[in-house]
N, C-alpha and C. Protein backbone atom coordinates (compact mmCIF):
# COMPACT_ATOMS: atom_id res chain seq x y z
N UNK A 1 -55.33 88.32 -3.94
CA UNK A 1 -54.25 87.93 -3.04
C UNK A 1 -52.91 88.24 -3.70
N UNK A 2 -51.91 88.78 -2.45
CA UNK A 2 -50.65 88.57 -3.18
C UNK A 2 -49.92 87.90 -3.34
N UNK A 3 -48.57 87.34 -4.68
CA UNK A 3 -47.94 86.90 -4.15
C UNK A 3 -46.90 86.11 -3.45
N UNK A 4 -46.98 86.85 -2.25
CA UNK A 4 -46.10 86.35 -1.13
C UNK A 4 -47.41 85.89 -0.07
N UNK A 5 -48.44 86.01 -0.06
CA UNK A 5 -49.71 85.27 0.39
C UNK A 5 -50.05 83.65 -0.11
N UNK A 6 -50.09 83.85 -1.69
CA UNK A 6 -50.32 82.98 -2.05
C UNK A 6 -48.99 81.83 -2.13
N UNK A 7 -47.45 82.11 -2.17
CA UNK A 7 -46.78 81.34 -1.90
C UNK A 7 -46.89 81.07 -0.11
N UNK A 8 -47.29 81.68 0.85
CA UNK A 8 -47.30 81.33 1.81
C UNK A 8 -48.01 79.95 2.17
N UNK A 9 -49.22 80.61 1.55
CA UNK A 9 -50.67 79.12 1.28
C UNK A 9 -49.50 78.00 0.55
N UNK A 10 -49.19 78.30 -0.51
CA UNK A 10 -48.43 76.52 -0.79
C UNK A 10 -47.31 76.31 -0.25
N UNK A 11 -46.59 76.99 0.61
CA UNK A 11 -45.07 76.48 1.28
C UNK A 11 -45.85 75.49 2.36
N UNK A 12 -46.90 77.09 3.11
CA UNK A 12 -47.43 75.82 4.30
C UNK A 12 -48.05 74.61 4.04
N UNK A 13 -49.05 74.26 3.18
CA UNK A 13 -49.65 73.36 2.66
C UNK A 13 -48.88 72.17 1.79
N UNK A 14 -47.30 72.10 1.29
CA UNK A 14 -46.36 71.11 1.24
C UNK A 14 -45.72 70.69 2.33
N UNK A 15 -45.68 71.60 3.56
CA UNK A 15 -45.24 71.46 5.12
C UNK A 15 -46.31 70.71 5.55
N UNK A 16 -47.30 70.76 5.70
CA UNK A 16 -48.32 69.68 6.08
C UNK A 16 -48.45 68.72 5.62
N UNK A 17 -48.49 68.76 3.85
CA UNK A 17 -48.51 67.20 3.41
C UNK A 17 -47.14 66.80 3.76
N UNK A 18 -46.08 67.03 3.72
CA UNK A 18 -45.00 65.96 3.86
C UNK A 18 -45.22 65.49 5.80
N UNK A 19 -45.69 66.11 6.29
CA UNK A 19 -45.87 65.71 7.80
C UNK A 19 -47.21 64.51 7.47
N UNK A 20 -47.92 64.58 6.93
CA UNK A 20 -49.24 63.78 6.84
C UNK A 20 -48.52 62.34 6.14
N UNK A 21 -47.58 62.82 4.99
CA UNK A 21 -47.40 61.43 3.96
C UNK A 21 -46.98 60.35 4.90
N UNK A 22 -45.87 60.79 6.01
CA UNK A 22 -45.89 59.55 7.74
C UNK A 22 -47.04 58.71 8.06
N UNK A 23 -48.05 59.45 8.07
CA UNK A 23 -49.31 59.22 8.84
C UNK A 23 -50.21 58.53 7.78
N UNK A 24 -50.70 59.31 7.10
CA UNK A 24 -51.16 58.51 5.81
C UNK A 24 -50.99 59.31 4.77
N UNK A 25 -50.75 58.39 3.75
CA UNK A 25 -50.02 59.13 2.56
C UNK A 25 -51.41 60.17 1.83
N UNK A 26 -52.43 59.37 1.65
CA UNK A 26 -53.65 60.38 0.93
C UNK A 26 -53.97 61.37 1.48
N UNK A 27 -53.40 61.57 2.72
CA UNK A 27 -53.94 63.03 3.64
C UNK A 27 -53.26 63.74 2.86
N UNK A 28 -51.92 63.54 2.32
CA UNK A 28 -50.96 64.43 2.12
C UNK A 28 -51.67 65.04 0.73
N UNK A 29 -52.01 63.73 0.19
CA UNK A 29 -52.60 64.56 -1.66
C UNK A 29 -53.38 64.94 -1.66
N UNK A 30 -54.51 64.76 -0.85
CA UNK A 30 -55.70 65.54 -0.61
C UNK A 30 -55.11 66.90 -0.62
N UNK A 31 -54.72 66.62 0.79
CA UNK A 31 -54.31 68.85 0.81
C UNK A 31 -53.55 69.46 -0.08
N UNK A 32 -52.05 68.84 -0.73
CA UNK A 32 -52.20 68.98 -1.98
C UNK A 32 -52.74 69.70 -3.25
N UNK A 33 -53.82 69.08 -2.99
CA UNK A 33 -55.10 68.96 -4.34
C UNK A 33 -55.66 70.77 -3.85
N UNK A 34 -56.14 70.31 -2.56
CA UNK A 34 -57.12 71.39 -2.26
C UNK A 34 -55.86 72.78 -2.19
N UNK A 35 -54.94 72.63 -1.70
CA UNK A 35 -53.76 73.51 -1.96
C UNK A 35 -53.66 74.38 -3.79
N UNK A 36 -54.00 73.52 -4.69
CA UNK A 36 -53.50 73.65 -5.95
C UNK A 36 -55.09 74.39 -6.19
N UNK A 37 -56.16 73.61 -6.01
CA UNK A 37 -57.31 74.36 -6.13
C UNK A 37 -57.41 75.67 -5.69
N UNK A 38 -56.84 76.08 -4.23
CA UNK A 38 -57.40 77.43 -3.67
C UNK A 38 -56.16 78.13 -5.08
N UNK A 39 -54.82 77.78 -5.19
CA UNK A 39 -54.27 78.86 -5.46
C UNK A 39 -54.62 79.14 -7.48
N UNK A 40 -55.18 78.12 -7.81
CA UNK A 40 -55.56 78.25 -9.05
C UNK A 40 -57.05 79.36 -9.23
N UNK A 41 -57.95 78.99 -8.30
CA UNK A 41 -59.11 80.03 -8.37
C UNK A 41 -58.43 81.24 -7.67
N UNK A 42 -57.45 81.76 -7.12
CA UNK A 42 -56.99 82.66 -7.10
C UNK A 42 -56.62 83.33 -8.00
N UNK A 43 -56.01 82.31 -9.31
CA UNK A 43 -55.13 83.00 -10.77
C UNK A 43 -56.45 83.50 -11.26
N UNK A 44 -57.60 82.91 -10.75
CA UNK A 44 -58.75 83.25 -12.04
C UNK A 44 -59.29 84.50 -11.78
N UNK A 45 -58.75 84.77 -10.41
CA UNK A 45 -59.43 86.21 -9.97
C UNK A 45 -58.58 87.40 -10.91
N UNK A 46 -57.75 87.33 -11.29
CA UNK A 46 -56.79 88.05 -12.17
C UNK A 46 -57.21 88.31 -13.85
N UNK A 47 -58.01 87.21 -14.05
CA UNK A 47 -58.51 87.23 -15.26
C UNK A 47 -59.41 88.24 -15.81
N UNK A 48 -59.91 88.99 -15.20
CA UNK A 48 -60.80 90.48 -15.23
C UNK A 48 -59.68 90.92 -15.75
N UNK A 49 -59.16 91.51 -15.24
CA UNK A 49 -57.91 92.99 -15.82
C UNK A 49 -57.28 92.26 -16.68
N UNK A 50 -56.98 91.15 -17.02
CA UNK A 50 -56.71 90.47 -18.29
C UNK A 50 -57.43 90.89 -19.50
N UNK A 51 -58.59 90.45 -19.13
CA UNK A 51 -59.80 90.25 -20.39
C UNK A 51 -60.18 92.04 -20.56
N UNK A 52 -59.84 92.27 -19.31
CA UNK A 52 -60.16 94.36 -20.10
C UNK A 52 -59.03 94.53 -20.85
N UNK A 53 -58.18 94.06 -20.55
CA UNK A 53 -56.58 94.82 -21.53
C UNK A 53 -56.84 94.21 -22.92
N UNK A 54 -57.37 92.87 -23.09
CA UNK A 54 -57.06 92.61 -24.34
C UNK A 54 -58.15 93.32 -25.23
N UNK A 55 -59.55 93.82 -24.34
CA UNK A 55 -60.66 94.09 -24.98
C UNK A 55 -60.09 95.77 -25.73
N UNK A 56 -59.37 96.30 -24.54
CA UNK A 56 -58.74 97.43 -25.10
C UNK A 56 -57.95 97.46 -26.03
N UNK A 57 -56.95 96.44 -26.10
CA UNK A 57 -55.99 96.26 -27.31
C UNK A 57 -56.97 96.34 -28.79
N UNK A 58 -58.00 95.05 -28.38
CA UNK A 58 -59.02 94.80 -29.39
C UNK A 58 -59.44 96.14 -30.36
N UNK A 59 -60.16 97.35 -29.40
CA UNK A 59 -60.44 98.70 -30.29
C UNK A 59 -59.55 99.22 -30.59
N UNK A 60 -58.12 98.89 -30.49
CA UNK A 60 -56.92 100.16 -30.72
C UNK A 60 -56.47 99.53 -31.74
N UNK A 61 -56.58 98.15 -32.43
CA UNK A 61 -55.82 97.65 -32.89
C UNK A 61 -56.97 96.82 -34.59
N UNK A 62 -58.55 97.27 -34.13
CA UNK A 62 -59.61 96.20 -34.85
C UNK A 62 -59.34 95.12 -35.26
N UNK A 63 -58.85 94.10 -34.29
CA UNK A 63 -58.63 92.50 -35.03
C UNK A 63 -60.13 91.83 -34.76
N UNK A 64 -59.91 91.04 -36.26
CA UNK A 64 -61.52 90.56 -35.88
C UNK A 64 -61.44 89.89 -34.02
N UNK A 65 -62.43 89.53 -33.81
CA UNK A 65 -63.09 89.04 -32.60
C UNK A 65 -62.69 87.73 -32.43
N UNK A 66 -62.34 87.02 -33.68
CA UNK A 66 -62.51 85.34 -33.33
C UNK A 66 -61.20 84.87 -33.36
N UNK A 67 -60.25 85.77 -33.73
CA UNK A 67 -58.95 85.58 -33.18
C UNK A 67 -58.84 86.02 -31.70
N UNK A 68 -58.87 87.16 -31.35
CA UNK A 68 -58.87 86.93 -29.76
C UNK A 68 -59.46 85.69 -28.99
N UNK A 69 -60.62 85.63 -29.29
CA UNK A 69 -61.48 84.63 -28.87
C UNK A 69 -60.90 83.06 -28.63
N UNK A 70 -60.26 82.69 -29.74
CA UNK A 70 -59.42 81.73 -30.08
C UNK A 70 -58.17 81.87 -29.57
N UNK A 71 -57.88 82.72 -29.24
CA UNK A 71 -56.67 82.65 -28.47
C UNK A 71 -56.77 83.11 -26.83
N UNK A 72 -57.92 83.40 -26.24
CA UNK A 72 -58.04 83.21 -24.96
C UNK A 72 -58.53 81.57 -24.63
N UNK A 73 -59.54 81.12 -25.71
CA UNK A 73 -59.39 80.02 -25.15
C UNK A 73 -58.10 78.77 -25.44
N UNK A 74 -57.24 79.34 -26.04
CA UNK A 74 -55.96 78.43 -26.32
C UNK A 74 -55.03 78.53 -24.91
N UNK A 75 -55.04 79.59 -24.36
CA UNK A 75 -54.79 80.24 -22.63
C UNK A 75 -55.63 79.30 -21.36
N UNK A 76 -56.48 79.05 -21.61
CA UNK A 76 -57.21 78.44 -21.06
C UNK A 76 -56.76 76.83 -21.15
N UNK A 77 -57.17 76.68 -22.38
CA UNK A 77 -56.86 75.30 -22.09
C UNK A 77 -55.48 74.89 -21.82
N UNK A 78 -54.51 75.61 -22.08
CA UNK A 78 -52.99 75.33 -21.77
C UNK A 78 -52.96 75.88 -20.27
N UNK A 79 -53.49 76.36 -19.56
CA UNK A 79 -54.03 76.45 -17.97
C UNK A 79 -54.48 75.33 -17.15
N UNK A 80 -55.29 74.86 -17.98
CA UNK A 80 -56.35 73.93 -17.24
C UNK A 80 -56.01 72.33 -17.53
N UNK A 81 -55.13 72.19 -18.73
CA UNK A 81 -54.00 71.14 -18.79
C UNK A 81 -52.99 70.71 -18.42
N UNK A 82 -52.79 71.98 -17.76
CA UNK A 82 -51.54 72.12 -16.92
C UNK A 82 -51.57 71.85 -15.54
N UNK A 83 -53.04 72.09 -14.64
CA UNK A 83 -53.59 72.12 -13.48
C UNK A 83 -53.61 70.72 -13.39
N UNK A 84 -54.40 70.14 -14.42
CA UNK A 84 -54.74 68.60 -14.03
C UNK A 84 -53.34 67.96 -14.38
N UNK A 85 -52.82 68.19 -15.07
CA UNK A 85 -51.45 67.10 -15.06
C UNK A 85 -50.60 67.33 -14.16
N UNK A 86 -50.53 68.44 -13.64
CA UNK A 86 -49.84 68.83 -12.24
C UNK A 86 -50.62 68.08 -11.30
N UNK A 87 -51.37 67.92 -11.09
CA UNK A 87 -52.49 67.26 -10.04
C UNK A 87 -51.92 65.61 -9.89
N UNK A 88 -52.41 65.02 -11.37
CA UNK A 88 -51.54 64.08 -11.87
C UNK A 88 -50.63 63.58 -10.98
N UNK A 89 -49.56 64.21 -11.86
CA UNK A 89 -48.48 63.74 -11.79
C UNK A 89 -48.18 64.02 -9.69
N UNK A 90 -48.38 64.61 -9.45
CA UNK A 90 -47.79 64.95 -7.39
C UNK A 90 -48.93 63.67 -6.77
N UNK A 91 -49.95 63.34 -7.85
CA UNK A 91 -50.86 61.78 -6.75
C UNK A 91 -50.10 60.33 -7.48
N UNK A 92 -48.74 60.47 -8.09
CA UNK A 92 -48.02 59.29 -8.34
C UNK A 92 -48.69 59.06 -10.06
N UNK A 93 -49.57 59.61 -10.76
CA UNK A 93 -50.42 58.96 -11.66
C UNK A 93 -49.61 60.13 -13.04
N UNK A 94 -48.42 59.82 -13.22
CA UNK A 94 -47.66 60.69 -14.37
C UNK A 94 -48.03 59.89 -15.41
N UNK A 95 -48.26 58.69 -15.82
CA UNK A 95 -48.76 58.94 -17.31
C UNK A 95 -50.25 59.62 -17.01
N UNK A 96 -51.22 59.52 -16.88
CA UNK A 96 -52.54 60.01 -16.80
C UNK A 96 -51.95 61.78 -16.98
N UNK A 97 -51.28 62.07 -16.02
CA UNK A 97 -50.70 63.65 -16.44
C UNK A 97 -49.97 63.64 -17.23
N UNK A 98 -49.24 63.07 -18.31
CA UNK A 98 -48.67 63.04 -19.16
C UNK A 98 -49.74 62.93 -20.69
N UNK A 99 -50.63 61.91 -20.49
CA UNK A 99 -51.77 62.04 -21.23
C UNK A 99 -52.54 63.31 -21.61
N UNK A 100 -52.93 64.25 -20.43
CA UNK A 100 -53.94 65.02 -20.43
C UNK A 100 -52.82 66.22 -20.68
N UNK A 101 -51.35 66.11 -20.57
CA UNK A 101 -50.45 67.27 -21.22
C UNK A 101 -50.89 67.22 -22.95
N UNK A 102 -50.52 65.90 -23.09
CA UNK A 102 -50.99 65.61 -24.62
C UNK A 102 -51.89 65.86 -25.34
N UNK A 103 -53.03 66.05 -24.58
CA UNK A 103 -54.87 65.78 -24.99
C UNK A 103 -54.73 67.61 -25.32
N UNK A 104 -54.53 68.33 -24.15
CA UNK A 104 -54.25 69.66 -24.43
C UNK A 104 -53.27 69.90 -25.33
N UNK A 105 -52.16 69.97 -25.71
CA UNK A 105 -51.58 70.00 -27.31
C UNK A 105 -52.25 70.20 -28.15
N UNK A 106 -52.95 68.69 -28.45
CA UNK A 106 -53.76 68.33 -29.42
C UNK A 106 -54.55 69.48 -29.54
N UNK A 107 -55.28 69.84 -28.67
CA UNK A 107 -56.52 70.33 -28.35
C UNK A 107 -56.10 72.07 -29.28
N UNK A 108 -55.03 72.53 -28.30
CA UNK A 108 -54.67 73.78 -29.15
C UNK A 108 -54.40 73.92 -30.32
N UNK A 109 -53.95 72.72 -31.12
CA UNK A 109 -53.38 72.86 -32.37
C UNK A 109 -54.24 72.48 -33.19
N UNK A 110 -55.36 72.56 -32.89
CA UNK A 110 -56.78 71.93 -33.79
C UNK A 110 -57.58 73.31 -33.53
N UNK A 111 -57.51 74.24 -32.47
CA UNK A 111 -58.40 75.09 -32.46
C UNK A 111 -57.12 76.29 -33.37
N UNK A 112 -56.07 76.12 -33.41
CA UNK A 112 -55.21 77.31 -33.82
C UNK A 112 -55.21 76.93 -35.49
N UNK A 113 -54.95 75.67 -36.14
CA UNK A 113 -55.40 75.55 -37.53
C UNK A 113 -56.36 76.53 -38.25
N UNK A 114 -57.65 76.82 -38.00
CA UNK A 114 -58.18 77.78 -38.58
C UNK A 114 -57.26 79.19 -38.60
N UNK A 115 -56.56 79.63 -37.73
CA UNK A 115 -55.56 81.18 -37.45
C UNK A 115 -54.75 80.95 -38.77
N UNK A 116 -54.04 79.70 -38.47
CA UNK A 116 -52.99 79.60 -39.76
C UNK A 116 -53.42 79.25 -40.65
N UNK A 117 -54.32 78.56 -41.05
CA UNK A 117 -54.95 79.11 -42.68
C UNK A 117 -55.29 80.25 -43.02
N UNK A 118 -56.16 80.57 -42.15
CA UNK A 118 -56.40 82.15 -42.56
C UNK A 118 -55.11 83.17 -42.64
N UNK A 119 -53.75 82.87 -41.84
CA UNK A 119 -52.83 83.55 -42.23
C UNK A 119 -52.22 83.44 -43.73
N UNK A 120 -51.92 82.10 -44.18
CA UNK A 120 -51.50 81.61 -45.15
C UNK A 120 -52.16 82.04 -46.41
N UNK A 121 -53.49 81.84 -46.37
CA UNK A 121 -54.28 82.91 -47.23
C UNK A 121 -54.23 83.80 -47.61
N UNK A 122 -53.64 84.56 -46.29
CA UNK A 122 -53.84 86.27 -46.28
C UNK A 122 -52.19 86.36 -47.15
N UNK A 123 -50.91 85.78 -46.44
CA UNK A 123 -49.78 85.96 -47.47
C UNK A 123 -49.59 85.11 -48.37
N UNK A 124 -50.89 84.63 -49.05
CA UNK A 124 -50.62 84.07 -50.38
C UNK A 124 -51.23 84.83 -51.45
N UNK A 125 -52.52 85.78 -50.55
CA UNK A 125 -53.12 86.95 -51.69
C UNK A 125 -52.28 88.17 -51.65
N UNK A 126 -50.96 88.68 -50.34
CA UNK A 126 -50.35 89.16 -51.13
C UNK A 126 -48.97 88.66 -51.99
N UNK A 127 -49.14 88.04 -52.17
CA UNK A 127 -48.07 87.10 -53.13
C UNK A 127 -47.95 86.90 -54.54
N UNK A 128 -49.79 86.96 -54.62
CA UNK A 128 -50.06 86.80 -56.14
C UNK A 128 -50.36 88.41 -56.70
């Protein structure tokens, strides 16, 4: 999808919930929700020609494997932390999305520790 498709899907779909939040307010977050869902499995359709470019970078460039690796899933989870605390926070529940902003932080900077040791290593053997 393109877009000006996919902003179409969420202009109309905030035009409906604010007409619903009158009527009943959970109609509105529901669609919302399901709003944020369609256009997020949309981003994922993009992720192919992603994952070929970096695979290409990968042979042009031979970095080991587990740095890429580690850094698509650091993409990921700063994606998918972002989805739910957005979710969060638009159903009234901002600490809970404020939490799960946090939990993801955490989360990256515990899987990226191994990168920076191994960097620190690498310019401390040429150092000595």
């Amino acid at each position: 999808m393109t877009i000006i498709a996919i902003s179409a899907v969420g202009i109309t779909a905030v035009m409906l919930a604010v007409q619903m939040k009158g009527l009943k307010g959970e109609y509105g977050v529901y669609l919302a929700a399901a709003a944020v869902c369609f256009v997020f499995f949309c981003g994922i359709t993009k992720l192919e020609a992603i994952l070929d470019a970096i695979r290409r970078i990968q042979e042009m460039i031979h970095i080991n494997q587990i740095y890429l690796t580690t850094l698509l899933k650091i993409t990921g989870i700063t994606y998918i932390a972002e989805f739910a605390a957005g979710i969060c926070k638009d159903a009234g529940y901002a600490s809970i999305g404020n939490q799960i902003e946090i939990f993801g932080k955490l989360s990256i900077l515990a899987m990226s520790t191994p990168i920076m040791l191994a960097l620190l290593e690498s310019l401390q053997g040429l150092m000595a």
